[in-house]
PDB file of N, CA and C in Angstrom:
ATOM      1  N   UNK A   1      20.480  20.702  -5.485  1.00  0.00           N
ATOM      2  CA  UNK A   1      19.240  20.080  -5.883  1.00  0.00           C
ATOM      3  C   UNK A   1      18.089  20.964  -5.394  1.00  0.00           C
ATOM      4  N   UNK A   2      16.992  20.978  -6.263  1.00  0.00           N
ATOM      5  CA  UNK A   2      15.715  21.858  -5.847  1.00  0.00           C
ATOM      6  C   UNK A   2      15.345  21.212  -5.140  1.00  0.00           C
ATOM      7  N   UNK A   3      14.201  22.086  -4.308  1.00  0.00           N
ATOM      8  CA  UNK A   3      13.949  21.277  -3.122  1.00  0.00           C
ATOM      9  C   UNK A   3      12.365  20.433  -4.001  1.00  0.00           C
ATOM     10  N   UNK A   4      11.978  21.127  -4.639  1.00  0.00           N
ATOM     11  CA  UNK A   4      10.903  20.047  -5.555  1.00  0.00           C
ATOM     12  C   UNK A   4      11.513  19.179  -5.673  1.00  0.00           C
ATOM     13  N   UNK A   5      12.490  18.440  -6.108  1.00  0.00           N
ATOM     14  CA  UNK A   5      13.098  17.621  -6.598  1.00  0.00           C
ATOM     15  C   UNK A   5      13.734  16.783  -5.111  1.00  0.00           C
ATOM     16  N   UNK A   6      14.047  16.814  -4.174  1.00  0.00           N
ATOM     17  CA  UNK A   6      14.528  16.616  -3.376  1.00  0.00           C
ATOM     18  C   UNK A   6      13.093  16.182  -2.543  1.00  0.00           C
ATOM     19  N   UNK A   7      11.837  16.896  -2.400  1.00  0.00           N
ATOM     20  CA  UNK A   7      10.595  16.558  -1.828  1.00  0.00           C
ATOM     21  C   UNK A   7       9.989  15.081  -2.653  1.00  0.00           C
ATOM     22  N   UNK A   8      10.203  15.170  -4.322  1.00  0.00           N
ATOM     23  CA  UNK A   8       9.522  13.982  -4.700  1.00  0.00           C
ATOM     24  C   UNK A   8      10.351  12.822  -4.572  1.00  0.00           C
ATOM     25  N   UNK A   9      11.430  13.184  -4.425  1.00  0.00           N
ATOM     26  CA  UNK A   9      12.362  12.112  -4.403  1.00  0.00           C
ATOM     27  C   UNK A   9      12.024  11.174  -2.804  1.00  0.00           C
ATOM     28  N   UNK A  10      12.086  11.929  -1.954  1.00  0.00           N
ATOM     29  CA  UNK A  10      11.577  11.403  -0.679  1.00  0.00           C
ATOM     30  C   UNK A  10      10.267  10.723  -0.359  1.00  0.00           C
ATOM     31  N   UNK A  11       9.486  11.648  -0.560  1.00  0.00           N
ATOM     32  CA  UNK A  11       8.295  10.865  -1.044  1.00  0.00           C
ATOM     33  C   UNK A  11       8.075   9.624  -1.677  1.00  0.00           C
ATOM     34  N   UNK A  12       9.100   9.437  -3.131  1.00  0.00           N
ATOM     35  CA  UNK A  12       8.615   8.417  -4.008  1.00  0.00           C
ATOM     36  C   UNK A  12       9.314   7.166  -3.218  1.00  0.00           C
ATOM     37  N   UNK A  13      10.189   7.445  -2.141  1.00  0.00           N
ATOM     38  CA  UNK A  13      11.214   6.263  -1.440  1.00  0.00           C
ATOM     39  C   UNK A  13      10.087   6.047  -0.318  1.00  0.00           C
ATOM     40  N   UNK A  14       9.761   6.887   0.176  1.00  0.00           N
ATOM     41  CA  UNK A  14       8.641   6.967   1.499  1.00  0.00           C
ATOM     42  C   UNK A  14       7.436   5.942   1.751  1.00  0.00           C
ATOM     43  N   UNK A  15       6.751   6.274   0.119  1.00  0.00           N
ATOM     44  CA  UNK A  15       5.978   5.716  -0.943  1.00  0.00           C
ATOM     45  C   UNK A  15       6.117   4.010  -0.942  1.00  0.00           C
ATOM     46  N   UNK A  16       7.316   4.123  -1.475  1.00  0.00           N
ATOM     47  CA  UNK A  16       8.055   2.606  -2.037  1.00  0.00           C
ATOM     48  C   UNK A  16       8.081   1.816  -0.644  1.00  0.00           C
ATOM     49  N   UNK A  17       8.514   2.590   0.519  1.00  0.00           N
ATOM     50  CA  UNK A  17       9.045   1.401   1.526  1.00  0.00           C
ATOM     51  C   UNK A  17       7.359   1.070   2.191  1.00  0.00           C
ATOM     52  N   UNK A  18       6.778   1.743   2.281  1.00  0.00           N
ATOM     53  CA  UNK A  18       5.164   2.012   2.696  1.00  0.00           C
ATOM     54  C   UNK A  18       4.539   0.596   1.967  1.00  0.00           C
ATOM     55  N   UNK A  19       4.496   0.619   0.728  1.00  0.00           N
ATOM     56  CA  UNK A  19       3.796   0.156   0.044  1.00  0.00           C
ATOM     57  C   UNK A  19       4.794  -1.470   0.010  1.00  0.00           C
ATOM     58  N   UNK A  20       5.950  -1.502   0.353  1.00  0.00           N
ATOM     59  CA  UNK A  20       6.615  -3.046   0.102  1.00  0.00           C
ATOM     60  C   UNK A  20       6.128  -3.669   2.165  1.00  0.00           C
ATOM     61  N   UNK A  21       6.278  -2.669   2.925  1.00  0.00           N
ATOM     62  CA  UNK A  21       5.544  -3.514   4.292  1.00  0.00           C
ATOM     63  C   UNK A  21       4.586  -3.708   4.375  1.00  0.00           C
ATOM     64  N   UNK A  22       3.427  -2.733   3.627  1.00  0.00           N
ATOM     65  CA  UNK A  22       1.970  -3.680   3.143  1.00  0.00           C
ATOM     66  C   UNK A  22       1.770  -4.987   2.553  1.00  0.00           C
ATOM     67  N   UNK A  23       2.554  -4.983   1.998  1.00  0.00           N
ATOM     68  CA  UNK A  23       2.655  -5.990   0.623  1.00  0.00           C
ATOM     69  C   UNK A  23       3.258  -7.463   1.691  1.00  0.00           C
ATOM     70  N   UNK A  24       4.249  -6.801   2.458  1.00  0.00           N
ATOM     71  CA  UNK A  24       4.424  -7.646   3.438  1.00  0.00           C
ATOM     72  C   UNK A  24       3.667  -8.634   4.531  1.00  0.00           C
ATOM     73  N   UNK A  25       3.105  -7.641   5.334  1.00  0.00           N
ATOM     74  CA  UNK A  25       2.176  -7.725   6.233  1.00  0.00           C
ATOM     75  C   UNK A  25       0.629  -8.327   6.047  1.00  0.00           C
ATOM     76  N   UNK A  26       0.689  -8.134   4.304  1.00  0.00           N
ATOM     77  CA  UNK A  26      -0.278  -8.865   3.656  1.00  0.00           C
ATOM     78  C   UNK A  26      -0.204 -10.181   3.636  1.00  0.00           C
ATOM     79  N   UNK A  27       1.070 -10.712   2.935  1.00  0.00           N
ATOM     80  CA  UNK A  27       1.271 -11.645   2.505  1.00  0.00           C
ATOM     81  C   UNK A  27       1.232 -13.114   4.049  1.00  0.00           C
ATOM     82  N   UNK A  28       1.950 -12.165   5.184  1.00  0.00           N
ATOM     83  CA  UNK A  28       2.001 -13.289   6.204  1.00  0.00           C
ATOM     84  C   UNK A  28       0.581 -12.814   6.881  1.00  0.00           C
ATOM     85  N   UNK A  29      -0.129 -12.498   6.275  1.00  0.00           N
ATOM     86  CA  UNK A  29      -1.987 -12.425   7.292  1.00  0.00           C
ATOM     87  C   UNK A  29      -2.548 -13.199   6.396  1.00  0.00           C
ATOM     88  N   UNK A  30      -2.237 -13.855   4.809  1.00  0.00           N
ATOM     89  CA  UNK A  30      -3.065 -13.914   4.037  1.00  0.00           C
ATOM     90  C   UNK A  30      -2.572 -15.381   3.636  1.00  0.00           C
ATOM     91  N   UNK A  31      -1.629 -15.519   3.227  1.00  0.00           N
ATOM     92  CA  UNK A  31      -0.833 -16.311   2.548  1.00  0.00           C
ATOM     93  C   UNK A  31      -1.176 -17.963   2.833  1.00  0.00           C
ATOM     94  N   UNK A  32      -1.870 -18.783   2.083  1.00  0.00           N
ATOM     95  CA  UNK A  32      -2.100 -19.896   2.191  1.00  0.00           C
ATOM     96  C   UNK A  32      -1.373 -20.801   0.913  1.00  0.00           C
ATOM     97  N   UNK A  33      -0.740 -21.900   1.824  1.00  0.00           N
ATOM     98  CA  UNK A  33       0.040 -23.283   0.964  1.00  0.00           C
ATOM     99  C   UNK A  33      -0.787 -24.330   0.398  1.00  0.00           C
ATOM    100  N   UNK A  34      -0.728 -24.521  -1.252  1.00  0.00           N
ATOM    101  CA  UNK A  34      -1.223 -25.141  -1.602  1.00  0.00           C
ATOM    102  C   UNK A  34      -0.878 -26.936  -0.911  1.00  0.00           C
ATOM    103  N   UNK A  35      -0.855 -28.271  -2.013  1.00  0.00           N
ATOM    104  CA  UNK A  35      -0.425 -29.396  -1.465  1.00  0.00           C
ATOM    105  C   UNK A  35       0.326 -29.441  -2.220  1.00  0.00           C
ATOM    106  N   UNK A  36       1.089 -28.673  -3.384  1.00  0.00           N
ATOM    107  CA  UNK A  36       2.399 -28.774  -3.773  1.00  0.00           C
ATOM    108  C   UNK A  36       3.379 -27.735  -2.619  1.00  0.00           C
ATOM    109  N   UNK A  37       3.079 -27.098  -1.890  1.00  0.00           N
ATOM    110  CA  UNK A  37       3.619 -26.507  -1.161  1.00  0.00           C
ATOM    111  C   UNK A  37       4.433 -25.217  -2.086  1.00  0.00           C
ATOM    112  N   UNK A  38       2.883 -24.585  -2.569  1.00  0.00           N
ATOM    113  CA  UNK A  38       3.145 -22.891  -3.159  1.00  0.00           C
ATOM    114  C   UNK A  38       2.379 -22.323  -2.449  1.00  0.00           C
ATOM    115  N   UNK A  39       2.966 -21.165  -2.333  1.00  0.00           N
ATOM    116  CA  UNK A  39       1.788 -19.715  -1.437  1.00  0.00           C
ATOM    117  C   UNK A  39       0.843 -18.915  -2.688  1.00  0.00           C
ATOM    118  N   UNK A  40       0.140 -19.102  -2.153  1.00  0.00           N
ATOM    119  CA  UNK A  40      -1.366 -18.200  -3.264  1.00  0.00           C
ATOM    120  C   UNK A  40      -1.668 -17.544  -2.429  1.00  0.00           C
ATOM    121  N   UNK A  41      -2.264 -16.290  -2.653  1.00  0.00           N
ATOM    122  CA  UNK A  41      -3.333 -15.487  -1.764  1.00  0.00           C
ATOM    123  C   UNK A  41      -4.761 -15.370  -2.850  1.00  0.00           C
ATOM    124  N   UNK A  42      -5.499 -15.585  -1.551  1.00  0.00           N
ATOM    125  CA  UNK A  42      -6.972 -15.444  -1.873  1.00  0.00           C
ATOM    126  C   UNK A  42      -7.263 -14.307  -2.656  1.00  0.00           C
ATOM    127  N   UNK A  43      -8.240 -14.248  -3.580  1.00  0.00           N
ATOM    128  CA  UNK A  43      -8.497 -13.278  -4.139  1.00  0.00           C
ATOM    129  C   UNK A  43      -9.209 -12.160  -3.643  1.00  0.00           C
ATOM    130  N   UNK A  44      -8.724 -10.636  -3.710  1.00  0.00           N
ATOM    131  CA  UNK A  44      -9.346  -9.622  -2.762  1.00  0.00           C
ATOM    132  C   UNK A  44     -10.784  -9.160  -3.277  1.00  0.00           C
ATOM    133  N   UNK A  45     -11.508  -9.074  -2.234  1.00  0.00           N
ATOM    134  CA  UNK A  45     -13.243  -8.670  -2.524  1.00  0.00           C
ATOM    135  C   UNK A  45     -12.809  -7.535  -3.341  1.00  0.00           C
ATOM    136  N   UNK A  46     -13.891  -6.820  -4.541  1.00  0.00           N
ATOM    137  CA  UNK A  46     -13.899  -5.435  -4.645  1.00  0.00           C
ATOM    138  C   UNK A  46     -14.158  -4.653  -3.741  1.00  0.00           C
ATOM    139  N   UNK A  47     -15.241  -4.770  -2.869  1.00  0.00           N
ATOM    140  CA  UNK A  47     -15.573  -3.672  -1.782  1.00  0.00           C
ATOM    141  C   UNK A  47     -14.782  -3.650  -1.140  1.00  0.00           C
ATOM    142  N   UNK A  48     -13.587  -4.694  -0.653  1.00  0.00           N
ATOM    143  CA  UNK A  48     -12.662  -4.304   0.201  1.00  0.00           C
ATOM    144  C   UNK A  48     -11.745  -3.268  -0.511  1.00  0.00           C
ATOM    145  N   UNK A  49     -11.269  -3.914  -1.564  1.00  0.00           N
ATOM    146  CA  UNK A  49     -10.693  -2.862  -2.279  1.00  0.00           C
ATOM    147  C   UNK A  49     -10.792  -1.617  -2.070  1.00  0.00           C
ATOM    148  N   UNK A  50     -12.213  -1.556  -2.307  1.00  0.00           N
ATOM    149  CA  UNK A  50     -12.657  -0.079  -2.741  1.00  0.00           C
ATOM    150  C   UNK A  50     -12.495   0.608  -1.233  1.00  0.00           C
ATOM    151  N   UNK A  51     -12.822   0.101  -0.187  1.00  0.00           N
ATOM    152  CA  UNK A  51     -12.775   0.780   0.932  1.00  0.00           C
ATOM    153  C   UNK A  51     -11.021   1.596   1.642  1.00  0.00           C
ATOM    154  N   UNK A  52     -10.060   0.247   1.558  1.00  0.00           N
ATOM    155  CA  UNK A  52      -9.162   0.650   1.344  1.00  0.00           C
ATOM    156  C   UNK A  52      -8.375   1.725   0.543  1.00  0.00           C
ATOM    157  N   UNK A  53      -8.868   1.704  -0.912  1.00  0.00           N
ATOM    158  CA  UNK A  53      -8.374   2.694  -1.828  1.00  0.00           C
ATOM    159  C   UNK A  53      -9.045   4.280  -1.161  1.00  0.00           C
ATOM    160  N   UNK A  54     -10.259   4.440  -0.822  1.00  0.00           N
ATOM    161  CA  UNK A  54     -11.030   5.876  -0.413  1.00  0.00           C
ATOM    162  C   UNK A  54     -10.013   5.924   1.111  1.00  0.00           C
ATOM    163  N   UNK A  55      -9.796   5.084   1.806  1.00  0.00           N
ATOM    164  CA  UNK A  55      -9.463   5.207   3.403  1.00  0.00           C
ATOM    165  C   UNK A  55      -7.866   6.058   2.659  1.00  0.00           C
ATOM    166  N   UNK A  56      -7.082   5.363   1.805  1.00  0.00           N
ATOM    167  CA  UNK A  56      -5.931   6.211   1.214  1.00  0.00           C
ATOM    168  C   UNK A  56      -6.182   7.663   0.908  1.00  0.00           C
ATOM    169  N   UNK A  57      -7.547   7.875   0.164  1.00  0.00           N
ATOM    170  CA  UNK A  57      -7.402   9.210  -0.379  1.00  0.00           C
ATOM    171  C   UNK A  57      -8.027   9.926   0.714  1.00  0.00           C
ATOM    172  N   UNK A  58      -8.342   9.630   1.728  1.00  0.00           N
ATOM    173  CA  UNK A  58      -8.908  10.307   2.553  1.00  0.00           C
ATOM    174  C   UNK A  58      -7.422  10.663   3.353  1.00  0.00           C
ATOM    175  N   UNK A  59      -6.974  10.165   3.381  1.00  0.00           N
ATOM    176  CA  UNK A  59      -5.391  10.331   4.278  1.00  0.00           C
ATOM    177  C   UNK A  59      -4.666  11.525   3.891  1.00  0.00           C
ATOM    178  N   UNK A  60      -4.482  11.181   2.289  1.00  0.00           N
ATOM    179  CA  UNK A  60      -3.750  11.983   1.550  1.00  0.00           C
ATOM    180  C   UNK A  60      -4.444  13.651   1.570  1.00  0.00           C
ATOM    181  N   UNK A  61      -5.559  13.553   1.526  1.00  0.00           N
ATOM    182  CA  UNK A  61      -6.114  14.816   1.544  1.00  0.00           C
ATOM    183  C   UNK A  61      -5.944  15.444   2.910  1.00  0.00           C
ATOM    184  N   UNK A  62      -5.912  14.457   4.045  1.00  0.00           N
ATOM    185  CA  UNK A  62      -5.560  15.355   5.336  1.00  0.00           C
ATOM    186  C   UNK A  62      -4.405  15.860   5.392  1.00  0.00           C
ATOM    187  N   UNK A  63      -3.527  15.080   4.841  1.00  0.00           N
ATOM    188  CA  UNK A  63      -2.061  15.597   4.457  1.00  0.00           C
ATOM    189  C   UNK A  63      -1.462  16.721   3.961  1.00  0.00           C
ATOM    190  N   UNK A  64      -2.548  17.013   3.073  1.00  0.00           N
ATOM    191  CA  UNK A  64      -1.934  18.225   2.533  1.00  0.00           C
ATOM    192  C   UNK A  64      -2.895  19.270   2.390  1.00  0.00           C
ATOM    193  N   UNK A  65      -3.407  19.184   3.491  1.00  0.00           N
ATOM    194  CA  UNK A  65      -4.290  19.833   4.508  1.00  0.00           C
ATOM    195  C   UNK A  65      -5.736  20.513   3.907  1.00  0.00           C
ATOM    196  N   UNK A  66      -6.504  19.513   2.935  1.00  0.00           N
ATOM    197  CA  UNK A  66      -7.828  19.529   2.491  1.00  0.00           C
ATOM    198  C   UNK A  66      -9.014  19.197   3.480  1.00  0.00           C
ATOM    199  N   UNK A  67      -8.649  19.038   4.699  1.00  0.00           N
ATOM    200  CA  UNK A  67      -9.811  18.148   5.117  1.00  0.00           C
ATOM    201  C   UNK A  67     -10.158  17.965   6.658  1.00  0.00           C
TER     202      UNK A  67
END
């Protein structure tokens, strides 16, 4: 296997497990029961959004050593 191929592959698993303990860690900081007893999460601000999404690309760029 190339090692391109072997680098995205890691990455895209790296990626995946990253992004499912967020999703996690979200859900039990966030997660409120209705009175039928379902979990909803609140709806996210845009600016939070947005801050989060730049705090990512700011990461990524240190990463691969822009910055």
């Amino acid at each position: 296997m190339k090692l391109r191929t072997r680098v995205m592959i890691t990455g895209g698993v790296l990626g995946a497990l990253l992004g499912v303990t967020a999703a996690h860690l979200y859900m039990e900081s966030n997660a409120q029961v209705d009175e039928e007893g379902e979990e909803q999460l609140p709806a996210i601000q845009p600016g939070k959004a947005l801050v989060v999404g730049l705090a990512v690309l700011q990461v990524m760029k240190k990463l691969v050593g822009g910055g």
